[in-house]
C-alpha atoms as a PDB file:
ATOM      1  CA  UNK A   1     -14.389 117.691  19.349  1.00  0.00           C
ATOM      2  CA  UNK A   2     -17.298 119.899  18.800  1.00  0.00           C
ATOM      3  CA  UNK A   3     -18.453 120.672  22.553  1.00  0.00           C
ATOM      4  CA  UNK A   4     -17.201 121.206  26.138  1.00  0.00           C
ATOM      5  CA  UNK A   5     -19.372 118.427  27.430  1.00  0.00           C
ATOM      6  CA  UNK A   6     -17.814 115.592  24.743  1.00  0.00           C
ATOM      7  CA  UNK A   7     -14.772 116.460  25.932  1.00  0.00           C
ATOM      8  CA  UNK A   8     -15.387 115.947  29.373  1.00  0.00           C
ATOM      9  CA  UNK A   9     -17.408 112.316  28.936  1.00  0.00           C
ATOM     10  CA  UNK A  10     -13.575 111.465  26.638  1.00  0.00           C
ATOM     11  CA  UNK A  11     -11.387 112.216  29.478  1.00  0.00           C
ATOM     12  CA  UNK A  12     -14.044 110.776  32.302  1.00  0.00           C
ATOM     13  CA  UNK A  13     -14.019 107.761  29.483  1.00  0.00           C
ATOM     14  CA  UNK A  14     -10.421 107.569  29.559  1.00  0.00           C
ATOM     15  CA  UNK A  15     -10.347 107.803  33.335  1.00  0.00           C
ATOM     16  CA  UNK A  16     -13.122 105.020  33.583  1.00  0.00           C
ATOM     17  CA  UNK A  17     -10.916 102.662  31.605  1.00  0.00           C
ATOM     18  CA  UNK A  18      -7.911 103.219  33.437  1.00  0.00           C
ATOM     19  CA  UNK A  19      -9.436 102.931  36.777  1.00  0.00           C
ATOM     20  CA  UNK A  20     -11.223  99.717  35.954  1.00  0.00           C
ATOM     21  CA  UNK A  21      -7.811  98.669  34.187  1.00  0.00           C
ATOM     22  CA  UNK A  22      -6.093  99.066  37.463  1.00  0.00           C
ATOM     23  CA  UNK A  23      -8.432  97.128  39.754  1.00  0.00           C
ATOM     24  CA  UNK A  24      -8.221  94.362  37.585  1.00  0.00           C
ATOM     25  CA  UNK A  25      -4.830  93.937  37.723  1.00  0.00           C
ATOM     26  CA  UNK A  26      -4.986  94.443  41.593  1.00  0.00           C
ATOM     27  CA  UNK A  27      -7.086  91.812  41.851  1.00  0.00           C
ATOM     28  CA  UNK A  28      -5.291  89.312  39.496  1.00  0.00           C
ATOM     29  CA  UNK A  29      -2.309  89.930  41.336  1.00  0.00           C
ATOM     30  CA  UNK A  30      -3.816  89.471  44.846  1.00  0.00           C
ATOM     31  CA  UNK A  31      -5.193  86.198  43.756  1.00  0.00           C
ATOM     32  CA  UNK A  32      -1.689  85.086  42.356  1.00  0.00           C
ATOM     33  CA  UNK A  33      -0.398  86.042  45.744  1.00  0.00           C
ATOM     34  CA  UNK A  34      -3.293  84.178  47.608  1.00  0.00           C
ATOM     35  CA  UNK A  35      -2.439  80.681  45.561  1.00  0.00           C
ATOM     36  CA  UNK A  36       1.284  80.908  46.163  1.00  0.00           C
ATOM     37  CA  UNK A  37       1.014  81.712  49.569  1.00  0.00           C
ATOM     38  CA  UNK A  38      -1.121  78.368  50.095  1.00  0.00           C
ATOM     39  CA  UNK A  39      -4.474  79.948  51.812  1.00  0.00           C
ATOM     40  CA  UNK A  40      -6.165  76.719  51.619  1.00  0.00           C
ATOM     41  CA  UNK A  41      -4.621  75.280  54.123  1.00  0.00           C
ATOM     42  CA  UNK A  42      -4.868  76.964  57.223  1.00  0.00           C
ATOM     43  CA  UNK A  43      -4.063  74.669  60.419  1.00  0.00           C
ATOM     44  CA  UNK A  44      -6.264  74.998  63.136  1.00  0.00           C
ATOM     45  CA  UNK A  45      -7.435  73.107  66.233  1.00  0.00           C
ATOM     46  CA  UNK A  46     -11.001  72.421  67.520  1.00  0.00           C
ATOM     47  CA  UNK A  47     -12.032  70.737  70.817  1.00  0.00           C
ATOM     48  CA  UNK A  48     -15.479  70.421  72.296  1.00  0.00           C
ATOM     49  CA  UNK A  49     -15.350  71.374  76.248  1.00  0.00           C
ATOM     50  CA  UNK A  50     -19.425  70.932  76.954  1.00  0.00           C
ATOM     51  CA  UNK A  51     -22.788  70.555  74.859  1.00  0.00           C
ATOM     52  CA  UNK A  52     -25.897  71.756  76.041  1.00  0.00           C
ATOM     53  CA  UNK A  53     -29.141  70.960  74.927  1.00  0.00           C
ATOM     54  CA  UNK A  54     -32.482  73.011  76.492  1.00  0.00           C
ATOM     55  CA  UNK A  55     -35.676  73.315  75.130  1.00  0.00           C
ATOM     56  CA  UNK A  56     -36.859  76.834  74.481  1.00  0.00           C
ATOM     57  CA  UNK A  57     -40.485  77.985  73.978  1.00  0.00           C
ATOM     58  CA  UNK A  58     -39.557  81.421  73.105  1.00  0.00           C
ATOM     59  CA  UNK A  59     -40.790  82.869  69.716  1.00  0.00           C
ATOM     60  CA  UNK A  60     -36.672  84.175  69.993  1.00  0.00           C
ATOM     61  CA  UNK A  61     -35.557  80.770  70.194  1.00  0.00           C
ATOM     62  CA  UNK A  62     -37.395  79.032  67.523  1.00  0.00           C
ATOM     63  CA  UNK A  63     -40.260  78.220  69.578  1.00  0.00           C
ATOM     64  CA  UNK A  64     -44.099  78.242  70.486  1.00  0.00           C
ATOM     65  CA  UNK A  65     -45.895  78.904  73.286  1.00  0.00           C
ATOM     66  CA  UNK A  66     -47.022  75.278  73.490  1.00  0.00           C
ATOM     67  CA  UNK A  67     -44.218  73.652  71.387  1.00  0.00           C
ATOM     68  CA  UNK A  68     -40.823  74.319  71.888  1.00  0.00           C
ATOM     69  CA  UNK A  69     -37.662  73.977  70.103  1.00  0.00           C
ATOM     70  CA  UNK A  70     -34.431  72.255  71.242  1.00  0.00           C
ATOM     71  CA  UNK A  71     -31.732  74.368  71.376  1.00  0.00           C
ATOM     72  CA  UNK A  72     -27.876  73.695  71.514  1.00  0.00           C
ATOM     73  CA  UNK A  73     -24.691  75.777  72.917  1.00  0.00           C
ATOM     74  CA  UNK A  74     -21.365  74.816  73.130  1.00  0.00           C
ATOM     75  CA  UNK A  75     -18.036  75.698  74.857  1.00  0.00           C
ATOM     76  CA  UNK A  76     -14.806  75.286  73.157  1.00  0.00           C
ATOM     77  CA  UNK A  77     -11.245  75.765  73.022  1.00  0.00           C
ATOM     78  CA  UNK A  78     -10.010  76.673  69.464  1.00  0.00           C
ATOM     79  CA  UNK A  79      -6.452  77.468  68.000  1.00  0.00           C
ATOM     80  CA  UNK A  80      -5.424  78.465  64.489  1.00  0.00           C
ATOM     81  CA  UNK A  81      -2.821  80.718  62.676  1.00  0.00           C
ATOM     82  CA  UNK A  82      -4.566  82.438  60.176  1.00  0.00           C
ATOM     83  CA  UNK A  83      -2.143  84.921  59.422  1.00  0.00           C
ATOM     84  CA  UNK A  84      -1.458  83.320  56.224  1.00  0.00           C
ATOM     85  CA  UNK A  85      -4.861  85.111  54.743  1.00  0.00           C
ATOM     86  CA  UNK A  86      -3.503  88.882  55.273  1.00  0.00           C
ATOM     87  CA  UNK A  87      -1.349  90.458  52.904  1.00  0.00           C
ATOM     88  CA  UNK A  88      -1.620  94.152  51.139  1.00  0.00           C
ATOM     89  CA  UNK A  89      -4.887  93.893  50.000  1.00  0.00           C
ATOM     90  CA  UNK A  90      -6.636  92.436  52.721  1.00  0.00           C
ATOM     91  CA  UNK A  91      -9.193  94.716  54.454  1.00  0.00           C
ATOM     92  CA  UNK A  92     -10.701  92.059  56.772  1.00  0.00           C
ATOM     93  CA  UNK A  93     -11.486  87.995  57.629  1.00  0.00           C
ATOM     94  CA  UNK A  94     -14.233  87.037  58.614  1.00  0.00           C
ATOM     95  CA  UNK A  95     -14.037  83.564  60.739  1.00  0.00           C
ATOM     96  CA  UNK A  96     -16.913  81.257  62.000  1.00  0.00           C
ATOM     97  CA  UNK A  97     -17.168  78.177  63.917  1.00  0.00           C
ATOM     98  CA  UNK A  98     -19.711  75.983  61.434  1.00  0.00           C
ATOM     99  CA  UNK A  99     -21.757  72.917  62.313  1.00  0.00           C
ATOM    100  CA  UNK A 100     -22.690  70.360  59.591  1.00  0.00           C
ATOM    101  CA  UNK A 101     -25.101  67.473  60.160  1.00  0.00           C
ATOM    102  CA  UNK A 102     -27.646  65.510  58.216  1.00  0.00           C
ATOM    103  CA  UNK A 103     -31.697  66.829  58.497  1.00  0.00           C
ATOM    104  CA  UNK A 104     -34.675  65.658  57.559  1.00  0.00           C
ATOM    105  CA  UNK A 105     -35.224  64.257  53.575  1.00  0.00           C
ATOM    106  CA  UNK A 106     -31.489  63.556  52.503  1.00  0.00           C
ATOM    107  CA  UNK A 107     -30.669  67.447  53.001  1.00  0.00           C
ATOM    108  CA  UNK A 108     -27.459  68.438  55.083  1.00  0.00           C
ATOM    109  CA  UNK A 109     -28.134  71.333  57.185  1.00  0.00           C
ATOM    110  CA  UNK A 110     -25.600  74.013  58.419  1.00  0.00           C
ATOM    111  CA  UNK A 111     -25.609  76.562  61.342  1.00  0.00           C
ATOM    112  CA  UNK A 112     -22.996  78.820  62.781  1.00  0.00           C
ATOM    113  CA  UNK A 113     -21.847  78.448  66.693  1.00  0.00           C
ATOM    114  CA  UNK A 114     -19.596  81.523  66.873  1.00  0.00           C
ATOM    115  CA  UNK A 115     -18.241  84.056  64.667  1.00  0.00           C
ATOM    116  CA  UNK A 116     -15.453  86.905  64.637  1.00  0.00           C
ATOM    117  CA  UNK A 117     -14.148  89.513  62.541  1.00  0.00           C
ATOM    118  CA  UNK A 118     -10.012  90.134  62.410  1.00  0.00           C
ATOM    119  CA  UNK A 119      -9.433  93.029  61.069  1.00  0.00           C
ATOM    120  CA  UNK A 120      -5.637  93.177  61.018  1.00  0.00           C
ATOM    121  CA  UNK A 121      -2.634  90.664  60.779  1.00  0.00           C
ATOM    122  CA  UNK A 122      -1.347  91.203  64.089  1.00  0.00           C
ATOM    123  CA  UNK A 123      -5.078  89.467  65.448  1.00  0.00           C
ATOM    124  CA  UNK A 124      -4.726  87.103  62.818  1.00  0.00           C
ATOM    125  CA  UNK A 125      -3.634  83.878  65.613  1.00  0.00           C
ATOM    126  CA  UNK A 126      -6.967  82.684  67.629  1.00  0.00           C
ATOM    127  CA  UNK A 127      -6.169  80.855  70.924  1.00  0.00           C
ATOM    128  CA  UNK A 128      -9.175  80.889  72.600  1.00  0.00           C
ATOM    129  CA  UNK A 129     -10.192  78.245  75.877  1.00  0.00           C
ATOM    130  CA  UNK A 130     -13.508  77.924  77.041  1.00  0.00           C
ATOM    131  CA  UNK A 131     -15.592  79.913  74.601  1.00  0.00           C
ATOM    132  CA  UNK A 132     -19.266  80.063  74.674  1.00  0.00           C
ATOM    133  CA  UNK A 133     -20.683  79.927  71.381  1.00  0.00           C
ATOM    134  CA  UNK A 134     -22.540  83.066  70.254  1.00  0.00           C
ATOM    135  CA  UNK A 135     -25.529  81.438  68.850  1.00  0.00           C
ATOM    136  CA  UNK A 136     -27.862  79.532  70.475  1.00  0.00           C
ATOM    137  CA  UNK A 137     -28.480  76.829  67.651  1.00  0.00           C
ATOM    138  CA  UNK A 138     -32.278  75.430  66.899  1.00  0.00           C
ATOM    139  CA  UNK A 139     -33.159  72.919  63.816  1.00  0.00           C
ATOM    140  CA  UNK A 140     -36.700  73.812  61.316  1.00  0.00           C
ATOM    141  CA  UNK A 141     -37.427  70.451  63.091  1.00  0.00           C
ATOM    142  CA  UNK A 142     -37.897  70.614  66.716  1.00  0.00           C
ATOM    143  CA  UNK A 143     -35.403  68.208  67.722  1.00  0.00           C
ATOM    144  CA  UNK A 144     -31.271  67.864  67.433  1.00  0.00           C
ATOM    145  CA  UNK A 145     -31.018  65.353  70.095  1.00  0.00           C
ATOM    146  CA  UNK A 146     -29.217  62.338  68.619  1.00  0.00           C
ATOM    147  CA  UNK A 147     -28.008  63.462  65.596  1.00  0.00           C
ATOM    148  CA  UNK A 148     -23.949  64.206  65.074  1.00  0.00           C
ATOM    149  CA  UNK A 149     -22.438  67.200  63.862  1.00  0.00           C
ATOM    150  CA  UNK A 150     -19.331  67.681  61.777  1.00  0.00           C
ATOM    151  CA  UNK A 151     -17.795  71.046  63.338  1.00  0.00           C
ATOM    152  CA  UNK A 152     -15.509  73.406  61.110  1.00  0.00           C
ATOM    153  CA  UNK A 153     -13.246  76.268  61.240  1.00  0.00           C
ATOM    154  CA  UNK A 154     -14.873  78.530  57.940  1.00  0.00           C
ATOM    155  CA  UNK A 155     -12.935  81.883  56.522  1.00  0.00           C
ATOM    156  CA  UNK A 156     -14.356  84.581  54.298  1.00  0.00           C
ATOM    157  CA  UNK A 157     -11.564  86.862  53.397  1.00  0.00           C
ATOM    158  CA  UNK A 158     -12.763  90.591  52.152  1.00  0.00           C
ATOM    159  CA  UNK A 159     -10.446  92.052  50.167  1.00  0.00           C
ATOM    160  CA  UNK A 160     -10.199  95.871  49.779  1.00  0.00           C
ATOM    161  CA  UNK A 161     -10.400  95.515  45.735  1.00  0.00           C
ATOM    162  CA  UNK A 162     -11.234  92.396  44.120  1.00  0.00           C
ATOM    163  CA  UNK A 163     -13.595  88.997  44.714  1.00  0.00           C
ATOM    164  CA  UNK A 164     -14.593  87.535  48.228  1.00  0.00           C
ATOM    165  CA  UNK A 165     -12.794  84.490  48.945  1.00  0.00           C
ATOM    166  CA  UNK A 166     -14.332  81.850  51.031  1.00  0.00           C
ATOM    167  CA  UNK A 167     -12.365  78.538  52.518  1.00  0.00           C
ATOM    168  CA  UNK A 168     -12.297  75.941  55.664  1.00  0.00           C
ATOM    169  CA  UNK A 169      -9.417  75.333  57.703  1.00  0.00           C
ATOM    170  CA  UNK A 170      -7.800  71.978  57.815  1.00  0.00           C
ATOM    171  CA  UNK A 171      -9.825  70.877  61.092  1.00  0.00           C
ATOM    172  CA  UNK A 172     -12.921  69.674  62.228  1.00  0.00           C
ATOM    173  CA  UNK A 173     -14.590  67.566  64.650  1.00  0.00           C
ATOM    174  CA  UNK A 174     -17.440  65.290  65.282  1.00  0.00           C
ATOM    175  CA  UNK A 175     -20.455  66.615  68.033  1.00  0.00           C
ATOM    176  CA  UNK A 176     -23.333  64.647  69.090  1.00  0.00           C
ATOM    177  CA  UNK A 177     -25.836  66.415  69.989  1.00  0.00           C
ATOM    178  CA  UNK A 178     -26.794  65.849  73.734  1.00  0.00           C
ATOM    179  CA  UNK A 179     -30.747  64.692  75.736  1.00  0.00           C
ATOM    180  CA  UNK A 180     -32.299  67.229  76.850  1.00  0.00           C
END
């Protein structure tokens, strides 16, 4: 070695490699433990309580001044254990309450009712009754009225080192959307 300065890039080199080294095999190992611990199926619970439908003519909402857009809220009950997800390199979940149904031109479009982020293990089990949805849901087209939703339970697990892992819980249930 010939100067200070290539010996410092070899040992920042070496540290580099051994860093990257290591959060490799963190992550291969969290996703061994993720598969054997069976995170794809997570058992959870959804009921509808009430569907609303209103139209809106707010530019917040969707809408025009002189056209507005139907929008949909719900109230629910929901259960689920998701404490299956956590483990040692788990910083976070991320859970939302997902509608599904069919739009315009053979496309399937998707919105979110509610969402929630569990940051620990011990808020890992959801039991909530009577829940008003977050969101106040509204279509590119203006109406929703008649058309049925497929609700689901959707997870997004953020690790503290390694890949996002995304997955649905083992429950859903159909909504039609209500007349205004």
């Amino acid at each position: 070695m010939f100067s200070l300065f290539q010996r410092a890039q070899t040992v920042s080199n070496y540290v580099l490699t051994l860093v990257m080294t290591m959060a490799a095999v963190i992550s291969v190992s969290w996703l061994i433990q993720l598969h054997f611990s069976e995170h794809g199926s997570i058992p959870a619970h959804i009921s509808v309580n009430k569907a609303v439908n209103t139209m809106k003519y707010s530019r917040n909402f969707g809408g025009r001044p002189n056209s507005g857009k139907e929008n949909v809220r719900l109230a629910f009950d929901l259960t689920s254990d998701l404490s299956s997800l956590f483990n040692w390199n788990t910083k976070q979940v991320f859970v939302y309450l997902v509608g599904e149904y069919p739009g315009k031109k053979n496309e399937v479009s998707k919105v979110v009712f509610w969402d929630k982020i569990i940051p620990t293990k011990e808020d890992s089990i959801l039991e909530l009754t009577d829940v008003r949805s977050k969101y106040s849901v509204w279509d590119y087209y203006p109406d929703l009225h008649n058309k049925t939703a497929t609700l689901k339970l959707e997870y997004n697990i953020q690790p503290h080192v390694g890949p996002l892992i995304w997955g649905t819980a083992d429950a859903f249930t159909q909504l039609q959307f209500p007349q205004i």
